[in-house]
PDB file of N, CA and C in Angstrom:
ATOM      1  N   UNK A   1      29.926   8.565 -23.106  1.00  0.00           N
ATOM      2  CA  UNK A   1      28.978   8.008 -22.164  1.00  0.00           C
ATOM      3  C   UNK A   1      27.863   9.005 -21.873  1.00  0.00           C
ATOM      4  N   UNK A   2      28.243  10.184 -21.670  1.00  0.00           N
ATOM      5  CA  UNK A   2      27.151  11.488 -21.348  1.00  0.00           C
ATOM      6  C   UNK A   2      26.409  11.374 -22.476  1.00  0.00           C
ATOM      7  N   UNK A   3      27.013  11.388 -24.200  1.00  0.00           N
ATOM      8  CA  UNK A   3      25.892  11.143 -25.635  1.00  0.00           C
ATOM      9  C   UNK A   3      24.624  10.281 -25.012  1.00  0.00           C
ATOM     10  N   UNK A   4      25.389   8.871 -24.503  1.00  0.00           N
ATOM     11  CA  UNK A   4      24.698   7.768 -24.249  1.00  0.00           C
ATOM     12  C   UNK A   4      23.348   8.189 -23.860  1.00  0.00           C
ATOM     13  N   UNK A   5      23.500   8.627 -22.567  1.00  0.00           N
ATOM     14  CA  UNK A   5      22.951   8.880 -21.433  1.00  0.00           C
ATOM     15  C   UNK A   5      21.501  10.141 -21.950  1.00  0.00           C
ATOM     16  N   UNK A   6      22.136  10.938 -22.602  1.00  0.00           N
ATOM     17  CA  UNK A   6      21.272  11.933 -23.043  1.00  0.00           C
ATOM     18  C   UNK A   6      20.274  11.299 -24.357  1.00  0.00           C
ATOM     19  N   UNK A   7      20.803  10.752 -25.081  1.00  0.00           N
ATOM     20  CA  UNK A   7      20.148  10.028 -25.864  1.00  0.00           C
ATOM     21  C   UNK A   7      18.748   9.429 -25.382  1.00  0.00           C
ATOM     22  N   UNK A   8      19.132   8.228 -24.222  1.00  0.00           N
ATOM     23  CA  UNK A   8      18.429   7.367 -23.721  1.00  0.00           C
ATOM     24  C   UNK A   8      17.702   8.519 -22.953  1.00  0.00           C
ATOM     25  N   UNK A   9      17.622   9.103 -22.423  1.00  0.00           N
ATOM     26  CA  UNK A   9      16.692  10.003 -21.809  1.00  0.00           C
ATOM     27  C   UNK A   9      15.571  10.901 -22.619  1.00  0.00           C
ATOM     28  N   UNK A  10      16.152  11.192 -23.357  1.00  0.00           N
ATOM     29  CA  UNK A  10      15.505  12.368 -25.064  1.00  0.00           C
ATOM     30  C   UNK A  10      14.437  10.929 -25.483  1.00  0.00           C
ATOM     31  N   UNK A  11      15.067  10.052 -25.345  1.00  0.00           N
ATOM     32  CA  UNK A  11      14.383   8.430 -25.865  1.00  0.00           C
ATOM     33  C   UNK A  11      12.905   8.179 -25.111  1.00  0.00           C
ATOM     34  N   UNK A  12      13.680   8.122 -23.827  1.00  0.00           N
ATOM     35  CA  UNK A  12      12.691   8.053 -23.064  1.00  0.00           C
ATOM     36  C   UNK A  12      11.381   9.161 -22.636  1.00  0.00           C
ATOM     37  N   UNK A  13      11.711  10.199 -23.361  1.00  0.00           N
ATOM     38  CA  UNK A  13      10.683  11.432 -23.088  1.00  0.00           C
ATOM     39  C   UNK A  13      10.027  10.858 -24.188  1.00  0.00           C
ATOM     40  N   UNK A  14       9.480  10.641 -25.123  1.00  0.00           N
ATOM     41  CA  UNK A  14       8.601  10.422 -25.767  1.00  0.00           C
ATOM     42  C   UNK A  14       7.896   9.228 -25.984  1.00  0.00           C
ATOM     43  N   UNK A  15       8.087   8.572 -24.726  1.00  0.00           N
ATOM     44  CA  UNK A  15       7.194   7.713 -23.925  1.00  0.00           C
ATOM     45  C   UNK A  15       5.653   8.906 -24.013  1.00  0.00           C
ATOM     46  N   UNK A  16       4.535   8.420 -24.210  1.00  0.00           N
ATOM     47  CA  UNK A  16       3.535   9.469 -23.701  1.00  0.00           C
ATOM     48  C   UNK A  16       3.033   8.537 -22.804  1.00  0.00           C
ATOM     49  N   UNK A  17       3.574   8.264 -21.396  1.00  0.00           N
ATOM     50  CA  UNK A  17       2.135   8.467 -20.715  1.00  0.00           C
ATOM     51  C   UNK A  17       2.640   8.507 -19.667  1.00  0.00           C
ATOM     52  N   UNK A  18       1.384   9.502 -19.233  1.00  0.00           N
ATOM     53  CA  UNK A  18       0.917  10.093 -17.823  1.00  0.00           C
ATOM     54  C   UNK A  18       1.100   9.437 -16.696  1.00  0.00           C
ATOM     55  N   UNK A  19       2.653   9.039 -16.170  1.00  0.00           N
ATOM     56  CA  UNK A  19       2.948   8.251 -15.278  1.00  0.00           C
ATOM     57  C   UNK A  19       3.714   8.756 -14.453  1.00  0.00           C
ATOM     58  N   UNK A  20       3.923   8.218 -13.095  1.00  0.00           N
ATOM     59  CA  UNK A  20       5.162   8.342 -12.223  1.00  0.00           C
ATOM     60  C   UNK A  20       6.811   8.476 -12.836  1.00  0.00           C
ATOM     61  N   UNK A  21       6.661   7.079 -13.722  1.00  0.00           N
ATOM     62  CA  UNK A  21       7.830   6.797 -14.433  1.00  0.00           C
ATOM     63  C   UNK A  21       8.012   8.171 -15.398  1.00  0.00           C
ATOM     64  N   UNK A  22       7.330   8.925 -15.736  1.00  0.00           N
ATOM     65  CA  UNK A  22       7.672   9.833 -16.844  1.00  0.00           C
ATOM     66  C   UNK A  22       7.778  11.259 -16.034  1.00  0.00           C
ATOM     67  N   UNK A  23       7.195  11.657 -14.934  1.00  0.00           N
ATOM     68  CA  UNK A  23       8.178  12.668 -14.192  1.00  0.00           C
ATOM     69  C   UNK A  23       9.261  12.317 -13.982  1.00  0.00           C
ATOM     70  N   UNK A  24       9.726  10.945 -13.389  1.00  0.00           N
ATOM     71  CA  UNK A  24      10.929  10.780 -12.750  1.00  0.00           C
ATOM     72  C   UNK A  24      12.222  11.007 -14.271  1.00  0.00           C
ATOM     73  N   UNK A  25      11.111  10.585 -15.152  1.00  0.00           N
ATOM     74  CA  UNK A  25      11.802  10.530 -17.338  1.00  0.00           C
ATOM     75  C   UNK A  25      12.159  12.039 -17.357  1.00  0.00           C
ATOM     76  N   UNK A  26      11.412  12.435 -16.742  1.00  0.00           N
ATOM     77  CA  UNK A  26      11.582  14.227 -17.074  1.00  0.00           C
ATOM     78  C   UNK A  26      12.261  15.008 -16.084  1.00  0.00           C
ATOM     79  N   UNK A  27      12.306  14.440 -14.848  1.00  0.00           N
ATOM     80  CA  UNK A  27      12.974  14.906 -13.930  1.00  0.00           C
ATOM     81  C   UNK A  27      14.161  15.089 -14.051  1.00  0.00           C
ATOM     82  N   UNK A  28      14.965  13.138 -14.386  1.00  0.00           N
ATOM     83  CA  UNK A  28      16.245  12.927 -14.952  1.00  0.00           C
ATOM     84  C   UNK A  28      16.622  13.763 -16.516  1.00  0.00           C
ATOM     85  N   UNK A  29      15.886  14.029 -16.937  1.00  0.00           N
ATOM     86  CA  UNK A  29      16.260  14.825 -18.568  1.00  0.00           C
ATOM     87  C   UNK A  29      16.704  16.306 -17.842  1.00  0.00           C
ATOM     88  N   UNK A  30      15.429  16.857 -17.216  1.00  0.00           N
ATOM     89  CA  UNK A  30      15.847  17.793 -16.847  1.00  0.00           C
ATOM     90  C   UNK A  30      17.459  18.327 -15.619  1.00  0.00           C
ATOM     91  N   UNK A  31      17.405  17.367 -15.172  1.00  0.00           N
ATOM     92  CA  UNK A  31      18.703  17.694 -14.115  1.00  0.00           C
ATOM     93  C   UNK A  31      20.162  17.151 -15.238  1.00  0.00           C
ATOM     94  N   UNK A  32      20.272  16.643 -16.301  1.00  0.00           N
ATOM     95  CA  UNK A  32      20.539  16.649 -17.471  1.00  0.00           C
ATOM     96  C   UNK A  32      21.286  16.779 -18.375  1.00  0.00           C
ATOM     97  N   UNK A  33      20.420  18.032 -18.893  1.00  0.00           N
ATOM     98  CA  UNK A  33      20.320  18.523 -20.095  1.00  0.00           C
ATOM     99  C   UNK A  33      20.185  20.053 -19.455  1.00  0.00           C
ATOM    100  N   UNK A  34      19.376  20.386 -17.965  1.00  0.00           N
ATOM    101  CA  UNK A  34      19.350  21.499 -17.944  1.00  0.00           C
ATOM    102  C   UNK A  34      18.341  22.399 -18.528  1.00  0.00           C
ATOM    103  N   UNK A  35      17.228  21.392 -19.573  1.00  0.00           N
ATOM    104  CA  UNK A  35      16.075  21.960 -20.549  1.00  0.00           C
ATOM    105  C   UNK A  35      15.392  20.560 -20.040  1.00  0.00           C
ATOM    106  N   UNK A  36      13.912  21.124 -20.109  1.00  0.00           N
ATOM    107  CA  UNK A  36      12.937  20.176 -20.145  1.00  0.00           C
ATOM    108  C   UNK A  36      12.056  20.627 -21.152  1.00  0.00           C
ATOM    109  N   UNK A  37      11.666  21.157 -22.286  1.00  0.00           N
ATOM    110  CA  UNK A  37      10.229  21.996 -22.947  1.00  0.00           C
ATOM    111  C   UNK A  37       9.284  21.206 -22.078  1.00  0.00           C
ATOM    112  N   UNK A  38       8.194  21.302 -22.092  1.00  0.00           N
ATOM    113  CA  UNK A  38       6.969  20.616 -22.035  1.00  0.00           C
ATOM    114  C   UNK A  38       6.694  19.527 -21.305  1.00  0.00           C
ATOM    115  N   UNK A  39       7.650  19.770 -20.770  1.00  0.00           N
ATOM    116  CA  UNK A  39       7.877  18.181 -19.704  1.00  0.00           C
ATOM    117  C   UNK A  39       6.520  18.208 -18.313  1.00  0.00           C
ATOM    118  N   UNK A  40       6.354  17.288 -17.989  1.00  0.00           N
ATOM    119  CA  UNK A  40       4.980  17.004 -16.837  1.00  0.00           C
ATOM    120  C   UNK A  40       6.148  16.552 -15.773  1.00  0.00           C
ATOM    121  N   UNK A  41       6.350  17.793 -14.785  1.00  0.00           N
ATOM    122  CA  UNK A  41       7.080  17.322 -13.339  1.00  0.00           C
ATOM    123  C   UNK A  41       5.596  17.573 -12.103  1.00  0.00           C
ATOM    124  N   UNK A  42       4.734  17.102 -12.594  1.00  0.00           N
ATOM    125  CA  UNK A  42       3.814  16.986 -11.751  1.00  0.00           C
ATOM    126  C   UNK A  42       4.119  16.034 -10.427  1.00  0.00           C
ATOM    127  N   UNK A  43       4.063  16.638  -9.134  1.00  0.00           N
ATOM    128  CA  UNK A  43       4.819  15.553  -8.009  1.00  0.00           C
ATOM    129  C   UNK A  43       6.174  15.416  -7.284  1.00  0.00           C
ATOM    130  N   UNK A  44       7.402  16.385  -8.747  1.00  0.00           N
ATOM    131  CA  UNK A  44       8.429  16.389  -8.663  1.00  0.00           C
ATOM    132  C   UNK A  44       8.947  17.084  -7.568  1.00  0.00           C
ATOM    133  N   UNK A  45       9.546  16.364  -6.719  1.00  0.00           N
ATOM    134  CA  UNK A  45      10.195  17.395  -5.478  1.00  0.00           C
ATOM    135  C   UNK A  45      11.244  18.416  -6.317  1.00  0.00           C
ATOM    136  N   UNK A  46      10.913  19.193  -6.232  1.00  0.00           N
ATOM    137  CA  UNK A  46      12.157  20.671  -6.295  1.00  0.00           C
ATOM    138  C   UNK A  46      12.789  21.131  -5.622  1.00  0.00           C
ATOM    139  N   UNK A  47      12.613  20.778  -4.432  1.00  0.00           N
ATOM    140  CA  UNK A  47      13.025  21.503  -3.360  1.00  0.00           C
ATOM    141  C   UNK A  47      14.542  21.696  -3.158  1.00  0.00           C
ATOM    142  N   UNK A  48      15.116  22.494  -3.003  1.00  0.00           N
ATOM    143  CA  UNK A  48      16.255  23.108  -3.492  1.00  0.00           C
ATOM    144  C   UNK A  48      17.144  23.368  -4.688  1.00  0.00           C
ATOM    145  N   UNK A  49      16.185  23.403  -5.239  1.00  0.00           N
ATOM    146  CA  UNK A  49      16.593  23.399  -6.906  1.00  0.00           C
ATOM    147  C   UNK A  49      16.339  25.023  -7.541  1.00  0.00           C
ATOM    148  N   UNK A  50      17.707  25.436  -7.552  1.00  0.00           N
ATOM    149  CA  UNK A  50      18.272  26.978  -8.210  1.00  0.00           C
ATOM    150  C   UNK A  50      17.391  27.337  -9.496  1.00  0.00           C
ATOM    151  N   UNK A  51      16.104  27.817  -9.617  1.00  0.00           N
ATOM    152  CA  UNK A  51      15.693  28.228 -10.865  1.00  0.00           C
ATOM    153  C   UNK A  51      16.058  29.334 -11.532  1.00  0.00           C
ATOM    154  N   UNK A  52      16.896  30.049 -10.331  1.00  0.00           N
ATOM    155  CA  UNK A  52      17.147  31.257 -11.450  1.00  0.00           C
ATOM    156  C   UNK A  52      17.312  31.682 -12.712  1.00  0.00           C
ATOM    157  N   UNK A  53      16.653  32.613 -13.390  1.00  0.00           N
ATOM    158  CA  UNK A  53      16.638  32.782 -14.248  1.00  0.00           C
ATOM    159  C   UNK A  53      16.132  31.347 -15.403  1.00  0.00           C
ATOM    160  N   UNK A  54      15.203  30.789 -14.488  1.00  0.00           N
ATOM    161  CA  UNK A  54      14.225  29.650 -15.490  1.00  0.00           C
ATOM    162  C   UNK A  54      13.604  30.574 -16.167  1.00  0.00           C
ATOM    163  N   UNK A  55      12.982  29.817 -17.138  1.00  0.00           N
ATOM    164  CA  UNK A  55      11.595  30.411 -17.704  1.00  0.00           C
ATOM    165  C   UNK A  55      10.413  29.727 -17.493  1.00  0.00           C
ATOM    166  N   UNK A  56       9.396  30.333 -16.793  1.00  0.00           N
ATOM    167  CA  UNK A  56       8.548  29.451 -16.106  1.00  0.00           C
ATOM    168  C   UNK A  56       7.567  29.709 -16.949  1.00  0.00           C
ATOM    169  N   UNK A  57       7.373  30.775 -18.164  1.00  0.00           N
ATOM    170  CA  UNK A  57       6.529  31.468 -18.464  1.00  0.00           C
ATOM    171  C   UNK A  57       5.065  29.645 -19.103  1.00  0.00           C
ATOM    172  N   UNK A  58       4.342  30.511 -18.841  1.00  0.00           N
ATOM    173  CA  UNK A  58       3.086  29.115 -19.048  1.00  0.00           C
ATOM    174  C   UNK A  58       2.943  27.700 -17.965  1.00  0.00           C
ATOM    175  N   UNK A  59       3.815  28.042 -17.227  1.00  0.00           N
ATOM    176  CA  UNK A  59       3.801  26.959 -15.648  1.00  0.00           C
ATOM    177  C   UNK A  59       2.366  27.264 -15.195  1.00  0.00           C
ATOM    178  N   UNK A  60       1.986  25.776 -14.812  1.00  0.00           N
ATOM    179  CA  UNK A  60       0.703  26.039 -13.272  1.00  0.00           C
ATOM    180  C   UNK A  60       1.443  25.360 -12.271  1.00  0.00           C
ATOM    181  N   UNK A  61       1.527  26.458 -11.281  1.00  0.00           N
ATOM    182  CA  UNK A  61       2.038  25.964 -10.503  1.00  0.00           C
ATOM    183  C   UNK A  61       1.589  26.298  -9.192  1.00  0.00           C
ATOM    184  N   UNK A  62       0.917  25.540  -8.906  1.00  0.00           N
ATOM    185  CA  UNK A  62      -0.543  24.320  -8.013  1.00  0.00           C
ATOM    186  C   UNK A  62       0.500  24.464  -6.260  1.00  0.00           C
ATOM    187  N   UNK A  63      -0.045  25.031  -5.756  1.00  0.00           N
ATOM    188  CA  UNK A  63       0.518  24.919  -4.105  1.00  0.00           C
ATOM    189  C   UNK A  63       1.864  25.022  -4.235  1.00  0.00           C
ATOM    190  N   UNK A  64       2.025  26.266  -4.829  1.00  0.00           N
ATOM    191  CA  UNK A  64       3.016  26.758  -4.592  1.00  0.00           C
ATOM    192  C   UNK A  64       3.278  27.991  -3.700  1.00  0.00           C
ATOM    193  N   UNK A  65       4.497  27.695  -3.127  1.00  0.00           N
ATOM    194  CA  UNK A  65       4.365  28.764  -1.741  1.00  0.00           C
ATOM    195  C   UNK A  65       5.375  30.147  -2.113  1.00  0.00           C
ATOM    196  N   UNK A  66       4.421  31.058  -2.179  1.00  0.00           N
ATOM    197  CA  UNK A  66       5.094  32.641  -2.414  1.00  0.00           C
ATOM    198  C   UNK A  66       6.021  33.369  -1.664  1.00  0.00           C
ATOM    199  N   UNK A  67       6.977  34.073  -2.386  1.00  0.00           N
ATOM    200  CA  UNK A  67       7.836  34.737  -1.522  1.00  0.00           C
ATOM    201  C   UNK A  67       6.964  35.594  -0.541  1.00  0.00           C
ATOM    202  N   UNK A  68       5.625  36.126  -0.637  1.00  0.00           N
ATOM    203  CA  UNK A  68       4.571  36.669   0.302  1.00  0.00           C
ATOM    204  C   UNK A  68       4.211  35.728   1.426  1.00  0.00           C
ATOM    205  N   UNK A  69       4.663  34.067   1.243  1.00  0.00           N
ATOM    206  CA  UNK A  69       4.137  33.132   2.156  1.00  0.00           C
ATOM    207  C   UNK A  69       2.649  32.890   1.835  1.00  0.00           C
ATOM    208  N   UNK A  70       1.914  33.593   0.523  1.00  0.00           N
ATOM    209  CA  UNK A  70       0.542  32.397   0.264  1.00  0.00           C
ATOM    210  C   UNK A  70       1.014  31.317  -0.404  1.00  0.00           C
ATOM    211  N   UNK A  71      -0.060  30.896  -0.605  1.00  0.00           N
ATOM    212  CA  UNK A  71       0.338  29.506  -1.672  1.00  0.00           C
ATOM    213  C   UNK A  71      -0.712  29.880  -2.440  1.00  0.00           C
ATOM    214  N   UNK A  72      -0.153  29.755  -3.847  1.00  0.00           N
ATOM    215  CA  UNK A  72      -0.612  29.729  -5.201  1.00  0.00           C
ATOM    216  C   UNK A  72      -1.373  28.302  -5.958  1.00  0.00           C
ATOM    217  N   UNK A  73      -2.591  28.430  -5.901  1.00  0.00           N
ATOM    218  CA  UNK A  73      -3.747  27.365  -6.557  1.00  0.00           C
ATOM    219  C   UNK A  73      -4.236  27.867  -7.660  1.00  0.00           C
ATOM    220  N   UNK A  74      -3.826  28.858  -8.615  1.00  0.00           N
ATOM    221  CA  UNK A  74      -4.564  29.131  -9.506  1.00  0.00           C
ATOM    222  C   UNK A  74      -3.883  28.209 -10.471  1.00  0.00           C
ATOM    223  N   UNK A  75      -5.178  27.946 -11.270  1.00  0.00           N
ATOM    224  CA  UNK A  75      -4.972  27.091 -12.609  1.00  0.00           C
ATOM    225  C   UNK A  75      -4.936  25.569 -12.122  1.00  0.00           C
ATOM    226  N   UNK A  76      -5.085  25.134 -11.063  1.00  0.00           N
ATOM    227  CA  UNK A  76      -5.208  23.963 -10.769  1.00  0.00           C
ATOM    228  C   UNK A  76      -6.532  22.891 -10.748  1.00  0.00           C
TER     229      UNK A  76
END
């Protein structure tokens, strides 16, 4: 059932378009699979979500709030 499931999701990522439905496509892949490459979580609440040791390397990440307490707008 998990094959299933991962399948239909991997399926559903290569939907291309720029929608609600395809964060929520990437959201669900990612909580997962645990991997997203290239995925658009533009919108995606994170909020309490353990990145440790992600690799964020090439992220914009648009109002994001710093362990300094600014918020980060570059690249947006």
């Amino acid at each position: 059932m998990k094959k299933l499931i991962i399948i239909l999701l991997l399926s559903l990522g290569f939907i291309g378009t720029a929608s609600a439905g395809e964060v929520e496509t990437n959201n669900l892949k990612l909580k997962a699979l645990n991997a997203c490459k290239s995925c658009n979580l533009k919108g995606a609440d994170l909020s309490g979500v353990n990145l440790r040791r992600a690799d964020l390397g090439g992220a914009t990440l648009c109002y994001t709030k710093m362990p300094n307490g600014n918020i980060d707008n570059s690249g947006c």
